[in-house]
Protein backbone atom coordinates (compact mmCIF):
# COMPACT_ATOMS: atom_id res chain seq x y z
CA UNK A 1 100.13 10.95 79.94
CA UNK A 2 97.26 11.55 82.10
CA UNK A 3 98.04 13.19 85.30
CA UNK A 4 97.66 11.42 88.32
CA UNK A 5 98.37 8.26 86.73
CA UNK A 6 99.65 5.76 89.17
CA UNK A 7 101.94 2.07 88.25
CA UNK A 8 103.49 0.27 90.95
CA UNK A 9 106.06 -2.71 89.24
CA UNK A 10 106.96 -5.93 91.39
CA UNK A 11 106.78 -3.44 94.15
CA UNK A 12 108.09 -5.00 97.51
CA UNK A 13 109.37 -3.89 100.85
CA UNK A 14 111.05 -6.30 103.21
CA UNK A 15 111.13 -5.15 107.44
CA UNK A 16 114.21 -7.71 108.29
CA UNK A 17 113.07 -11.22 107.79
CA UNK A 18 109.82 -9.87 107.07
CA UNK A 19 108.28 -9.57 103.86
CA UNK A 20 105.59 -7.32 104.69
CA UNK A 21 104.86 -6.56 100.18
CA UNK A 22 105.50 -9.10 97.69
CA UNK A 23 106.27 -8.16 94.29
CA UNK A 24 102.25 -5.96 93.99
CA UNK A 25 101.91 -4.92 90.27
CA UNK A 26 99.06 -2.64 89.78
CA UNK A 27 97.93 -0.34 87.71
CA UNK A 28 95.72 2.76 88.59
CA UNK A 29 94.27 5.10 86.34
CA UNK A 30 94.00 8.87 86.49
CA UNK A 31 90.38 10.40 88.40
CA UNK A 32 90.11 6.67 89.82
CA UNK A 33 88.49 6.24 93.12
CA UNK A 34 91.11 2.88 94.10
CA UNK A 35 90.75 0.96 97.21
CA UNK A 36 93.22 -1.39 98.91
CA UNK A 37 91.20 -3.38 101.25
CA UNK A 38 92.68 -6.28 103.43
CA UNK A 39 92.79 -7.27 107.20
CA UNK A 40 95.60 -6.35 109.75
CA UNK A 41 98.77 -6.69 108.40
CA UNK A 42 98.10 -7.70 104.75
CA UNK A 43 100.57 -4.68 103.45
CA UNK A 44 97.90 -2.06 102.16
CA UNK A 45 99.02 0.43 104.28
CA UNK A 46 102.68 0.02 104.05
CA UNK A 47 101.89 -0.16 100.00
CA UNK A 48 100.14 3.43 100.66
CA UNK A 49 103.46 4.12 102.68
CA UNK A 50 105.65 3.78 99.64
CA UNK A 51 103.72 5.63 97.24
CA UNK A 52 103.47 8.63 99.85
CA UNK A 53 107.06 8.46 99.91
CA UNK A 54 107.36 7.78 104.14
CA UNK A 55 108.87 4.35 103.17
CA UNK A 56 111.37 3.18 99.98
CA UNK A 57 110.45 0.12 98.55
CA UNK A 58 113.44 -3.23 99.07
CA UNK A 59 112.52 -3.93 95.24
CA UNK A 60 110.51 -2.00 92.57
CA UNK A 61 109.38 0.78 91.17
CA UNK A 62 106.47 3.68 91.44
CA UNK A 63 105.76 4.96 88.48
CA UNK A 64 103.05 8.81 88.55
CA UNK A 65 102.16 9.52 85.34
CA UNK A 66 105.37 7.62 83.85
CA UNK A 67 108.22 9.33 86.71
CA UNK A 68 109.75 6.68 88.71
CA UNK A 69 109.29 8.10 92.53
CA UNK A 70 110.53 5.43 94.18
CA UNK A 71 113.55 7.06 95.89
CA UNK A 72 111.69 10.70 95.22
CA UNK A 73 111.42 11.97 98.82
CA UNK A 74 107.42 12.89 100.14
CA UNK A 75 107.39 16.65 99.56
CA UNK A 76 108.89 16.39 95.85
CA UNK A 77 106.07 14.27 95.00
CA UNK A 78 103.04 15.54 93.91
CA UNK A 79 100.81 13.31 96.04
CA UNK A 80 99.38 14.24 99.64
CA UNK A 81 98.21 12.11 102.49
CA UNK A 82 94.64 12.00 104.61
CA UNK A 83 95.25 9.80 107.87
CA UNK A 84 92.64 8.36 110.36
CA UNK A 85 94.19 10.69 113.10
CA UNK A 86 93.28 13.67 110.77
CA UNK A 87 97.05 15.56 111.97
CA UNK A 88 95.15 18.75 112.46
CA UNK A 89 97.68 21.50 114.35
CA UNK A 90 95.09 22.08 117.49
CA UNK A 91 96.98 25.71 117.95
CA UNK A 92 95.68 26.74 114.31
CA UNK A 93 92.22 27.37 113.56
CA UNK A 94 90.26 25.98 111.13
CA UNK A 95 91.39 28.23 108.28
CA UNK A 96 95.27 28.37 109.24
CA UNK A 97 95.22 24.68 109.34
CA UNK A 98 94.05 24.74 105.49
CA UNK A 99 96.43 27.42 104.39
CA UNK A 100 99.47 26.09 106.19
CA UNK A 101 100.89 24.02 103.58
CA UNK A 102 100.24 27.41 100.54
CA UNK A 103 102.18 29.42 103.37
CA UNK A 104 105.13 27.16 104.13
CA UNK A 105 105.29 27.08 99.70
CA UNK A 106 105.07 30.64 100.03
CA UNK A 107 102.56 31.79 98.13
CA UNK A 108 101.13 34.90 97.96
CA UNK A 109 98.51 36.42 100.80
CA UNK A 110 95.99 37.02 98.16
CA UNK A 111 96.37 33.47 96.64
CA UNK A 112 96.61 31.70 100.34
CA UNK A 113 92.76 33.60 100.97
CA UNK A 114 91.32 32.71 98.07
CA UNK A 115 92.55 28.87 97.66
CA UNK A 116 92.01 27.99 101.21
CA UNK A 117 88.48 29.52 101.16
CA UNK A 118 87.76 27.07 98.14
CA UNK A 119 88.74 24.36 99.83
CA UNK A 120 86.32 24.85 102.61
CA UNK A 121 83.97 25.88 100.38
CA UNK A 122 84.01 22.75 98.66
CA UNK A 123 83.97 20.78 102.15
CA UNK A 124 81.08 22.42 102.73
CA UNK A 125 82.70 24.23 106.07
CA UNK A 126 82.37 27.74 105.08
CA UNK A 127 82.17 29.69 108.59
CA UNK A 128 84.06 27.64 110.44
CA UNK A 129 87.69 29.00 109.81
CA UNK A 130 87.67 30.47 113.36
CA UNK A 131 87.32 27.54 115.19
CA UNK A 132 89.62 25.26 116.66
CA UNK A 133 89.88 21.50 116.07
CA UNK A 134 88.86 20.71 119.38
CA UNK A 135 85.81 22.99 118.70
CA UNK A 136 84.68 20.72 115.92
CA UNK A 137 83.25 17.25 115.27
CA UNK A 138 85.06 13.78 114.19
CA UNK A 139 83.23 14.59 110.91
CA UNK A 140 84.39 18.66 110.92
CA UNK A 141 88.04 17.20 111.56
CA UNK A 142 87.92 15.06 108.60
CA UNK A 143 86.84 17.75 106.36
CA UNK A 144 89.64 20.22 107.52
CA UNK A 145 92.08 17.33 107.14
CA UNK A 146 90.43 16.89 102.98
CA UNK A 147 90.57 20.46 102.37
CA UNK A 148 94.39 20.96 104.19
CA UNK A 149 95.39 18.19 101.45
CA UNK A 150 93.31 19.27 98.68
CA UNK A 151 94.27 22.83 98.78
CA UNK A 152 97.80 22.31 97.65
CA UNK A 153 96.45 20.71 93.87
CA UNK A 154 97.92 17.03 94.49
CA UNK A 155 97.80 14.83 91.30
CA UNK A 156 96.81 12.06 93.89
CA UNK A 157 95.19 12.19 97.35
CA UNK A 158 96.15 9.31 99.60
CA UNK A 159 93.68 8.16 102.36
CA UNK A 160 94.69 5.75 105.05
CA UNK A 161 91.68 4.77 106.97
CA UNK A 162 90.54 8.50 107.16
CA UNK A 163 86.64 7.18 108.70
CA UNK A 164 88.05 4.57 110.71
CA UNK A 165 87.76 6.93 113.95
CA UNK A 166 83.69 7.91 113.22
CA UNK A 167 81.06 6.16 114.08
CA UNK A 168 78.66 4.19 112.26
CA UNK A 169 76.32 6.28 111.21
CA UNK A 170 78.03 9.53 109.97
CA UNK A 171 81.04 6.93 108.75
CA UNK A 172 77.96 5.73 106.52
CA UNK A 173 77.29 9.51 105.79
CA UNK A 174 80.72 10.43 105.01
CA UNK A 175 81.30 7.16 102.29
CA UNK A 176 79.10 9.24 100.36
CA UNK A 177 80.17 12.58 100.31
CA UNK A 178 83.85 11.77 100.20
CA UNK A 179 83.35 10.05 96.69
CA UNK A 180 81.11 12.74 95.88
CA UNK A 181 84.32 14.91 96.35
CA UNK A 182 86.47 13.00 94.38
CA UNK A 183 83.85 13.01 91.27
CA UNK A 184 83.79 16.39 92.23
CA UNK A 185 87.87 17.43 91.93
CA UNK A 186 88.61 14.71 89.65
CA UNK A 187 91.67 13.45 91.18
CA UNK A 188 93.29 10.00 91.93
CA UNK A 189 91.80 8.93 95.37
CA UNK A 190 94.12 5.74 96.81
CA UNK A 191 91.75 4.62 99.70
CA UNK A 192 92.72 2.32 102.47
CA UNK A 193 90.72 0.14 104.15
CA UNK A 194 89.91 -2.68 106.06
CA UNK A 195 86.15 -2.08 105.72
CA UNK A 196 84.38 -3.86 103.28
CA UNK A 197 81.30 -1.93 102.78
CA UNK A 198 83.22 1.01 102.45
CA UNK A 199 85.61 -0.37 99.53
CA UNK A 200 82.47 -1.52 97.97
CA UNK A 201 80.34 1.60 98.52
CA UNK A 202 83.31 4.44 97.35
CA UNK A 203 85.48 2.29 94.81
CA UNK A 204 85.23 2.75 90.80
CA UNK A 205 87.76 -0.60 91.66
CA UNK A 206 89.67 -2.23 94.21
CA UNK A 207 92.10 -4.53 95.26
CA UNK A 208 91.81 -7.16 97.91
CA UNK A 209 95.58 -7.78 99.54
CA UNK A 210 96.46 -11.09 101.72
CA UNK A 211 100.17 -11.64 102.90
CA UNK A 212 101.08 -9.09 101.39
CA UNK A 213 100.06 -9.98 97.76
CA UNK A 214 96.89 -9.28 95.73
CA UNK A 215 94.61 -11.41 95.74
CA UNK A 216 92.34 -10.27 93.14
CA UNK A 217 91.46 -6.41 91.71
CA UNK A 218 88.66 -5.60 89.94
CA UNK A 219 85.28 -3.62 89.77
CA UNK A 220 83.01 -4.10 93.31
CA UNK A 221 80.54 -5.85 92.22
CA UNK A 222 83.02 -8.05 90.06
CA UNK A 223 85.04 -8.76 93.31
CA UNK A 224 82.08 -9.55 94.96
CA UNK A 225 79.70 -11.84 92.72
CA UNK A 226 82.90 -13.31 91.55
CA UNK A 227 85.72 -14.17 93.67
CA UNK A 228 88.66 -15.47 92.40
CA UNK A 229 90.29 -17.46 95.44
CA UNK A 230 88.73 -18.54 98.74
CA UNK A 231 90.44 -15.66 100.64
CA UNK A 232 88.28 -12.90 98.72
CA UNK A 233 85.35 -14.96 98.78
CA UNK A 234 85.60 -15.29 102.71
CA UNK A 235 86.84 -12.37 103.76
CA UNK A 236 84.95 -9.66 101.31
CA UNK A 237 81.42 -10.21 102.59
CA UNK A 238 80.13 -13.10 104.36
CA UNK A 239 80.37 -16.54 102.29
CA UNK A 240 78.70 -19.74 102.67
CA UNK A 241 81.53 -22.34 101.70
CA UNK A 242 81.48 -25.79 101.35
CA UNK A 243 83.56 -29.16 100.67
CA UNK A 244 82.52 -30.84 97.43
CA UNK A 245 84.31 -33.13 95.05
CA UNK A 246 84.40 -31.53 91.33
CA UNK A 247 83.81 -33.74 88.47
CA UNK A 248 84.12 -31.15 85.65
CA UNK A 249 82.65 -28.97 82.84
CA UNK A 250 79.11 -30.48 81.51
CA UNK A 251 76.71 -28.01 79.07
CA UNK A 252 78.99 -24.58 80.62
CA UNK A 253 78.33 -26.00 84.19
CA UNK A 254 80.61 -27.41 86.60
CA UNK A 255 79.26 -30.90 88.27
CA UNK A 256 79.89 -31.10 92.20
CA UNK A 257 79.10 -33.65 94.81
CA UNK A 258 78.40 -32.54 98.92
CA UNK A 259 78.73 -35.67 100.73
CA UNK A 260 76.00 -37.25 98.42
CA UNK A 261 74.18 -34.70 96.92
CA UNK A 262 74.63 -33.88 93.29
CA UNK A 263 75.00 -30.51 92.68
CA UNK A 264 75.61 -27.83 89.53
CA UNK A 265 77.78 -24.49 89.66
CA UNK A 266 77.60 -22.09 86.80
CA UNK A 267 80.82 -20.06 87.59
CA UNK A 268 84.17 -20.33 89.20
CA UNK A 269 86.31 -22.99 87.76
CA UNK A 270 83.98 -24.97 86.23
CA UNK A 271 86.55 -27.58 84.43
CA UNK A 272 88.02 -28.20 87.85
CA UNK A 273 88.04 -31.95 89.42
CA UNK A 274 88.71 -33.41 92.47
CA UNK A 275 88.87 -31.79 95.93
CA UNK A 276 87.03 -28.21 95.43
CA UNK A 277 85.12 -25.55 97.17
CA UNK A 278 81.70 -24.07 96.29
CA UNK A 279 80.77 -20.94 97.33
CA UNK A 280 77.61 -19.08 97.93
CA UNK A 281 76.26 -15.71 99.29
CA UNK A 282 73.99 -15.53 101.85
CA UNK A 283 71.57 -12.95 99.88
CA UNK A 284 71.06 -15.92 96.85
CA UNK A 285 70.36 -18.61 99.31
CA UNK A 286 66.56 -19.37 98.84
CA UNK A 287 64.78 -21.58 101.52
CA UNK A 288 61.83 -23.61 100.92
CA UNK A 289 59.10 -26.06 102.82
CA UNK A 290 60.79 -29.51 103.28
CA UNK A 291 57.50 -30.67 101.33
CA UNK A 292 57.85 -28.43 98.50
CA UNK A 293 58.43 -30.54 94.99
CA UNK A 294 62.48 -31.19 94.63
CA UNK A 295 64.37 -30.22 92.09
CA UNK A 296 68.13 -29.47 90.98
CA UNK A 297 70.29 -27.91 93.33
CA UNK A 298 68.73 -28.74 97.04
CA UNK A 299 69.40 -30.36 100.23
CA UNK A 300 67.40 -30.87 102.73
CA UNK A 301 68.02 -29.00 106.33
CA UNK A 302 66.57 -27.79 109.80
CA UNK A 303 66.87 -24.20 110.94
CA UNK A 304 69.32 -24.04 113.82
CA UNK A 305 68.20 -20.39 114.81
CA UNK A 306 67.25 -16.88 113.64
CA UNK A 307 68.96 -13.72 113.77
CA UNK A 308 67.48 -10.46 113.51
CA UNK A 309 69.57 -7.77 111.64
CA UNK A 310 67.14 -4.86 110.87
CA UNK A 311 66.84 -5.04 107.51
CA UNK A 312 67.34 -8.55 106.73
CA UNK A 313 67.00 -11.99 108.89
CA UNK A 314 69.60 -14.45 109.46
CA UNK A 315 68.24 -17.61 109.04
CA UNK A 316 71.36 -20.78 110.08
CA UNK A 317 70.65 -24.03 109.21
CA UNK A 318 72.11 -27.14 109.13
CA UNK A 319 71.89 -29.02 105.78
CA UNK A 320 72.13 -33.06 105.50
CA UNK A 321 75.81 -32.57 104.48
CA UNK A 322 76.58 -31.71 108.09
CA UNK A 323 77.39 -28.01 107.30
CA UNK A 324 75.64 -25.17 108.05
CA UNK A 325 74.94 -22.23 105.97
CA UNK A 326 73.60 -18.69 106.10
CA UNK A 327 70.49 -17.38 104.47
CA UNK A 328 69.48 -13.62 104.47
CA UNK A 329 65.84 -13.33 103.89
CA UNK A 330 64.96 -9.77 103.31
CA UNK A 331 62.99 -8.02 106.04
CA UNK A 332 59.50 -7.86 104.45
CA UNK A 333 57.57 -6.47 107.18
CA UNK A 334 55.65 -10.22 108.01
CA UNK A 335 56.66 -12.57 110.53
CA UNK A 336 58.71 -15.83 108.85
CA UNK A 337 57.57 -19.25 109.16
CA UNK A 338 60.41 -20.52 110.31
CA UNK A 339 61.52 -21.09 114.07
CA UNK A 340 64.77 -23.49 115.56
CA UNK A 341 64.05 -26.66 114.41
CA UNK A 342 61.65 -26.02 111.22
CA UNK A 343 62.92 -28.67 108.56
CA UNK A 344 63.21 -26.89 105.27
CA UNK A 345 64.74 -27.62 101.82
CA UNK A 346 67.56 -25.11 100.62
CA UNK A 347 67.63 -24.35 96.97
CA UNK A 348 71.49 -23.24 95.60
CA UNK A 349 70.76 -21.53 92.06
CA UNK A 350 73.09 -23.11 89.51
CA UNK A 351 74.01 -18.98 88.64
CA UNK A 352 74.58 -18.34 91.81
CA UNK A 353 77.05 -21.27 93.22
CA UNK A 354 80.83 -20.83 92.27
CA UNK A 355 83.13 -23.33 92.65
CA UNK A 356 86.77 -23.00 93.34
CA UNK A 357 90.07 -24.89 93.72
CA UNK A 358 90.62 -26.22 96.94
CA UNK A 359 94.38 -25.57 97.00
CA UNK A 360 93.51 -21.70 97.14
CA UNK A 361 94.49 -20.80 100.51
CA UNK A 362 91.42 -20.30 102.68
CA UNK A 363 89.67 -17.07 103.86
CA UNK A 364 89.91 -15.70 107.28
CA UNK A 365 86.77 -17.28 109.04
CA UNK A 366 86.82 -20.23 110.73
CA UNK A 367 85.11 -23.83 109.35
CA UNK A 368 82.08 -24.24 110.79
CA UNK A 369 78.78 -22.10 111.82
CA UNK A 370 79.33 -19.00 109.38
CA UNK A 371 80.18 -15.38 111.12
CA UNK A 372 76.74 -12.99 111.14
CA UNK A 373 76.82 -10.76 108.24
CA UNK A 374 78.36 -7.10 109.49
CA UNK A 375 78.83 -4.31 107.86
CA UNK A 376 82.44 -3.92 108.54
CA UNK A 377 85.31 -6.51 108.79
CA UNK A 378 87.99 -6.47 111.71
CA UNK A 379 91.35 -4.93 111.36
């Protein structure tokens, strides 16, 4: 079996009357970059917990590369953990941090040099094993803390919100090269996060958690263009949703109504009738004159306001069902013709309009006026 192969089965851990996992089954493959992603208390780090070994499941098992670990305590496990606090000894420098864990396994001098210089080599902080930890930068700490866990061969590396302490910018910097590491070592990266752009920007897949269950795993783009459940569509990315009344699959299309305008989705739960959701994404709204010729899939609406971003422009209007939805018009450089209170006509592309049960419990934002599109979600 592949090393670094990871299986959690029915995998639960209750904290009294708390059930803070609930039966996750999941399956990771070996050299996968894996992201849990979820808000505040949705159980992706206590999942992260389990496999690390600093918590035993209620109910389950952990399965790396076909060994149940469950009950296996942390340093009999060949996994190692990354955390947002980095855990750096500030009395060590640089290079004794890295070689601490070959030194307590007591391994030779000669094999302590060379591995720990490899790790920094491939952190890129060759010259730096003098220095302190308070000598270096939030980016420099995260790169000892890689190299500390790297050095000691795990078959997976664990990462609990390792950027979460960074800034913006060098965070943004650091998405990259971490999974250029992991392409690099060819290891089993488990990431958490609560960040959405980072799940989508490091993950070969990932899993979206909510009470403690999984909503839906997949690919990024796959959890992204097509959500499974309100929740993910809501809370991964910002999501214009909707009420509508399904009638059905006609010609591969489901046929909606909003309020009294007759409207086509061309994924989701298409066969679906009665009370529903549709769901769109900002970035595949298109806005037109109010005097442009009509056609399939519009309702009329008057811009509410306009929010500059940077690269894109938030543009909120109200449509004639009485909701209000989110358009991101790319920043092209020329001024839009649109200002609060320009009527306009919004076009919904039938390929781009999902519609989902409304029984699915709902995402995280509030009804009403959509949140502004960030690049990060809360935790």
């Amino acid at each position: 079996m592949a090393r670094g192969e990871i299986r959690l089965i029915g995998l639960t851990k209750r904290f009294a009357d708390v059930t803070a996992v609930d039966h996750v089954d999941l399956e990771i493959d070996a050299g996968e970059f894996f992201s849990l992603l979820g808000p505040s208390g949705c159980g992706k780090t206590t999942t992260l917990r389990m496999i690390a070994g600093f918590e035993q499941p209620s109910e389950g098992r952990i399965l790396l590369d076909g060994t149940d670990v469950a009950y296996t305590p942390p340093h009999k496990r060949n996994v190692n953990t990354v955390f947002q606090n980095y855990a750096l000894f500030p009395h060590l420098d640089v290079f004794d941090n890295v070689a601490f864990g070959l030194r307590r396994a007591k391994r030779p001098k000669s094999e302590v040099k060379e591995r720990a210089q490899q790790a920094l080599e491939l952190v890129q902080l060759s010259g730096f094993e003098g220095r302190k930890p308070s000598q270096l930068s939030g980016g420099q700490q995260q790169r000892v803390a890689l190299a500390r866990a790297l050095v000691l061969n795990p078959s997976v590396l664990l990462l609990d919100e390792p950027l979460g302490a960074l800034d913006a910018k060098l965070r943004k910097t650091l998405q990259i090269e971490l999974k250029t590491l992991q392409r690099e070592v060819g290891i089993t990266f488990i990431y958490v996060t609560h960040d959405q752009e980072e799940a989508l920007t490091m993950s070969d897949r990932l899993a979206v958690m909510h009470g403690g269950k999984v909503e839906q795993i997949g690919g990024p783009q796959d959890v992204y263009e097509d959500p499974e459940t309100l929740f993910v569509a809501d809370f991964l990315g910002v999501s214009n949703l909707m009420d509508a009344t399904a009638f059905g699959a006609h010609d591969g299309r489901c046929r909606v109504r909003a309020d009294t305008f007759e409207l086509a989705a061309g994924s989701g739960v298409i066969d679906v009738t009665g009370p529903a959701k549709i769901v769109i994404r900002p970035e595949r709204v298109r806005l037109e004159p109010r005097e442009a010729e009509s056609g399939p899939n519009r309702l009329p609406g008057m811009v509410e306001r306009l929010v500059y971003v940077g690269s894109a422009v938030q543009v909120i209007v109200r449509v004639a069902t009485g909701e209000v939805l989110q358009v991101l018009v790319p920043n092209s450089g020329t001024a839009l013709p649109y200002e609060q209170g320009t009527p306009v006509q919004v076009h919904l592309p039938v390929d781009a309009l999902r519609v989902l049960a409304a029984d699915e419990a709902s995402g995280p934002a509030a009804a009403g006026e959509p949140a502004l599109a960030e690049s990060s979600g809360g935790d």
